[in-house]
C-alpha atoms as a PDB file:
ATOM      1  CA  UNK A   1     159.900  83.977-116.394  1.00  0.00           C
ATOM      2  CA  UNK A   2     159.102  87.295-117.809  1.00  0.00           C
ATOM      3  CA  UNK A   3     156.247  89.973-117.382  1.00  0.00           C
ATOM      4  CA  UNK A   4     153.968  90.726-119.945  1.00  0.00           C
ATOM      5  CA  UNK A   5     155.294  94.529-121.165  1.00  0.00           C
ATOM      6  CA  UNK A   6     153.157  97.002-121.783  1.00  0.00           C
ATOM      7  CA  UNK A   7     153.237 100.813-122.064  1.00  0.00           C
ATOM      8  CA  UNK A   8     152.148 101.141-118.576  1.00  0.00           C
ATOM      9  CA  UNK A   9     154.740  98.609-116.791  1.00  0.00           C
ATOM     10  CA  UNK A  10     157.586 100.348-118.698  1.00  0.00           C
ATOM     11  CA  UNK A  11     156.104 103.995-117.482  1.00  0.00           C
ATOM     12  CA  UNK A  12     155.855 102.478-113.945  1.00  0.00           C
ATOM     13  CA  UNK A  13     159.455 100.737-113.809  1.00  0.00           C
ATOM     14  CA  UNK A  14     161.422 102.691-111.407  1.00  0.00           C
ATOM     15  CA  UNK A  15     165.201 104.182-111.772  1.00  0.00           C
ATOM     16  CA  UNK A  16     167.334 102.406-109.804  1.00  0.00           C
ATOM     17  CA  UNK A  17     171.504 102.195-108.626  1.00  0.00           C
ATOM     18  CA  UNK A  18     172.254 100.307-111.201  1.00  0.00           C
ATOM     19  CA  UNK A  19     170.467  99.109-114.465  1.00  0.00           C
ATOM     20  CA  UNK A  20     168.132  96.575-114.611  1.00  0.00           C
ATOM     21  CA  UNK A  21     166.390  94.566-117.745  1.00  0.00           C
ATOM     22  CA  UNK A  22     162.821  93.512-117.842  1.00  0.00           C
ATOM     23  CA  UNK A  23     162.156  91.095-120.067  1.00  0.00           C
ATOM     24  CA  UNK A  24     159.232  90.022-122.467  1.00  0.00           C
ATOM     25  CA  UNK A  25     157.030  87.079-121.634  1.00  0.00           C
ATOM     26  CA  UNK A  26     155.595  86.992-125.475  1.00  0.00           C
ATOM     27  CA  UNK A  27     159.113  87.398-126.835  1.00  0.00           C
ATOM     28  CA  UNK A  28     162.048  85.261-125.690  1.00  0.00           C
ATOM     29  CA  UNK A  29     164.877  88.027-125.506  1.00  0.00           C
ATOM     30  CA  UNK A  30     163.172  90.839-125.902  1.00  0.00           C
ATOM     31  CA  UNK A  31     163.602  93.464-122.997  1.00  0.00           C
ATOM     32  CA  UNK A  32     163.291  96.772-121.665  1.00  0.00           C
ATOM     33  CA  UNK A  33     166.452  97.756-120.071  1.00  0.00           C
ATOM     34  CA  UNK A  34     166.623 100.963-117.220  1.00  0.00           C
ATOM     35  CA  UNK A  35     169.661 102.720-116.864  1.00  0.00           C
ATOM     36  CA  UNK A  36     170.709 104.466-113.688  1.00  0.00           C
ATOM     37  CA  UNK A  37     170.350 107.956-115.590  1.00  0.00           C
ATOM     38  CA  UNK A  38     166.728 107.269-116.350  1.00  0.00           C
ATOM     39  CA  UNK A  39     166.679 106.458-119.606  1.00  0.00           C
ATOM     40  CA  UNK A  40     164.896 103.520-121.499  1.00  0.00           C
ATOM     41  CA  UNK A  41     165.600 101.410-124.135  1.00  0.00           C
ATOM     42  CA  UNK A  42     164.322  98.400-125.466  1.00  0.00           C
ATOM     43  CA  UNK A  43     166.905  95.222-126.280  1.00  0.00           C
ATOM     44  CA  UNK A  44     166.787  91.866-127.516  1.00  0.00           C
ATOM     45  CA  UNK A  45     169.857  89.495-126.492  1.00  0.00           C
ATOM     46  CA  UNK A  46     170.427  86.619-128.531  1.00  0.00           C
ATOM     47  CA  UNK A  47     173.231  84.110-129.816  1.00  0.00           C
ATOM     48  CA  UNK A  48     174.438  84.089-133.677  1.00  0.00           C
ATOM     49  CA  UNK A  49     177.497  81.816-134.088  1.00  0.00           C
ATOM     50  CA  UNK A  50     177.599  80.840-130.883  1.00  0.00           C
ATOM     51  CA  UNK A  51     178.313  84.454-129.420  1.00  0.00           C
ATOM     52  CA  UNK A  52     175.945  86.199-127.037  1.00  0.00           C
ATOM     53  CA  UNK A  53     174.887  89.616-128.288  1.00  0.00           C
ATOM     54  CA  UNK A  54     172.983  92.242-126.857  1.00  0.00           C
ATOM     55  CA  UNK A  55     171.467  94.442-129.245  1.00  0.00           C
ATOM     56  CA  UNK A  56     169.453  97.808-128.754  1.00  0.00           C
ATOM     57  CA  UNK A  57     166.113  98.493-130.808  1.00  0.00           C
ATOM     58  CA  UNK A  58     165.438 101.475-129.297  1.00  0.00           C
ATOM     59  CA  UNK A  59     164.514 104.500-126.441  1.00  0.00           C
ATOM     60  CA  UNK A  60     161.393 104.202-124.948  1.00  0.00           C
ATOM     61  CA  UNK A  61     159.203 107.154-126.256  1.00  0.00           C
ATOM     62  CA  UNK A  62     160.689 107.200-129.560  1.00  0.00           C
ATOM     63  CA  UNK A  63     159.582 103.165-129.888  1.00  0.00           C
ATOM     64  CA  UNK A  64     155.904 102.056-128.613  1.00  0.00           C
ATOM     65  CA  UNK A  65     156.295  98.512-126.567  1.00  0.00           C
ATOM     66  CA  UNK A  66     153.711  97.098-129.551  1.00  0.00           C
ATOM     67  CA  UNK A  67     156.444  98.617-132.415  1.00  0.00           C
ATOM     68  CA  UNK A  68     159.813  97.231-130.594  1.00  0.00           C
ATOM     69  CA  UNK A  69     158.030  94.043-129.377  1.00  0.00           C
ATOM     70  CA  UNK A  70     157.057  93.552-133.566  1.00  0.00           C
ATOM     71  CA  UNK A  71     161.241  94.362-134.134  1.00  0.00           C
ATOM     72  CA  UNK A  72     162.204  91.959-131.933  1.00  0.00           C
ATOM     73  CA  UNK A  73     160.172  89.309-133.363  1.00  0.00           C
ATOM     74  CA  UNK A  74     161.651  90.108-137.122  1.00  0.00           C
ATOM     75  CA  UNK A  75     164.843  90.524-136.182  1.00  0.00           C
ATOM     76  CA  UNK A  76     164.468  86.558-134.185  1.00  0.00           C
ATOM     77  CA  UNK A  77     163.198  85.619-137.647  1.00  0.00           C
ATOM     78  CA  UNK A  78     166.328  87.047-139.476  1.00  0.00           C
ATOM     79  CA  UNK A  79     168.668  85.449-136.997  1.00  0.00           C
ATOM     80  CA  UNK A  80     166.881  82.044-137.565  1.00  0.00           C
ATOM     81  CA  UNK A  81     167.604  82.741-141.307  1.00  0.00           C
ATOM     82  CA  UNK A  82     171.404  82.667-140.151  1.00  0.00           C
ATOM     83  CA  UNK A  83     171.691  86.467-140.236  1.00  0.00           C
ATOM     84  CA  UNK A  84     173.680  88.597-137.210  1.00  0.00           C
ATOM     85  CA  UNK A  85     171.595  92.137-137.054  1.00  0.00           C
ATOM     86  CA  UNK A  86     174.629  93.493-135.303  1.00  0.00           C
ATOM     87  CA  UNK A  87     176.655  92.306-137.894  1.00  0.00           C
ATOM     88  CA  UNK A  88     174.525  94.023-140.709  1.00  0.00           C
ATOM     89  CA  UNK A  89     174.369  97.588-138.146  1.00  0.00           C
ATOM     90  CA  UNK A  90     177.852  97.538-138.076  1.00  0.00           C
ATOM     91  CA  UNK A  91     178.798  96.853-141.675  1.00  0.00           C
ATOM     92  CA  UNK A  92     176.353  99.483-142.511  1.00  0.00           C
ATOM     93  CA  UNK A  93     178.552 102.427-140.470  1.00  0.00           C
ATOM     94  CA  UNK A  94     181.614 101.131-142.175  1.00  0.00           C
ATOM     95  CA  UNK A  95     180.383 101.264-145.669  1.00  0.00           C
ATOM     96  CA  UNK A  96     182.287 104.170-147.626  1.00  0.00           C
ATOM     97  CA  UNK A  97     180.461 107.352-148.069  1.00  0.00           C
ATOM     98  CA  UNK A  98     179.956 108.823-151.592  1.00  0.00           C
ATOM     99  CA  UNK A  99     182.769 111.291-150.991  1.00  0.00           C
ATOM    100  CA  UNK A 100     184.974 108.156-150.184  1.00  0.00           C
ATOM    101  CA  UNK A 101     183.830 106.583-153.394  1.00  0.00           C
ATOM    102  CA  UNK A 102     184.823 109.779-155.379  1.00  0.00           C
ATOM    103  CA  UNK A 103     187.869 109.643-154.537  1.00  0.00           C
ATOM    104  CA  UNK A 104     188.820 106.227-154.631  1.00  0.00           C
ATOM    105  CA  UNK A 105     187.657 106.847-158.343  1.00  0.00           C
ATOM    106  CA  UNK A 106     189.885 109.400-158.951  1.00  0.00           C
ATOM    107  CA  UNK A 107     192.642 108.058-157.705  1.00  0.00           C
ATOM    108  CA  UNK A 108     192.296 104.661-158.847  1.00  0.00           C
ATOM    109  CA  UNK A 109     190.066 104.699-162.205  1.00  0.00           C
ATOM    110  CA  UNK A 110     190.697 108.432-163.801  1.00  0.00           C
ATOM    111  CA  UNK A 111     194.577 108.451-164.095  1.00  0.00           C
ATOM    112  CA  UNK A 112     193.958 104.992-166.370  1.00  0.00           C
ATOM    113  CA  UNK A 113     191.356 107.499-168.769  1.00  0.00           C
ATOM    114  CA  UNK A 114     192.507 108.535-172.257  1.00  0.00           C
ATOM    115  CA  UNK A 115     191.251 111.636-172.750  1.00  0.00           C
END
């Protein structure tokens, strides 16, 4: 079972040896993990196609507990929609740049131009 979390139980949890996760009783998942160097974050660990994940929503201080609690709970609805929010994060750093586009449109489309 997990504690409720609020602004003042993440303030209060103490840094520790090793890291340590505190999880949500209002939101299966949903955590607030505490690293050995002090810092913060908030997670949420759930399955998508039968994998595990582990994914972080944010630093404590840049995220209130309300704000990360409410990301949690939309990304939990966007899993149960079949999506993988690490899957999306991840596709979104390898998308090209507009440089990379450029270029792949001069090399590929211009040479094939009649000017």
């Amino acid at each position: 079972m997990g504690t409720h979390l609020t602004e003042r139980v993440v303030k209060a949890a103490e840094i520790g040896t090793r890291k340590y996760v505190i999880f949500d009783e209002a939101c299966a998942g949903f955590g607030h993990c505490v690293f050995e160097s002090g810092r913060k974050t908030f997670i949420l660990i759930y399955r998508a196609a039968g994998r595990q994940r582990r994914m972080t929503i944010g630093t404590w201080l840049s995220w209130s507990v309300i704000a990360a609690r409410e990301e949690a709970k939309r990304l939990k609805r966007d899993i149960d929609r079949g999506e993988d929010p690490m899957d999306t994060r991840t596709n979104a750093r390898h998308a090209p740049t507009v440089d990379e586009l450029v270029e792949r449109y001069i090399d590929e489309h211009l040479p094939k131009l009649r000017l």
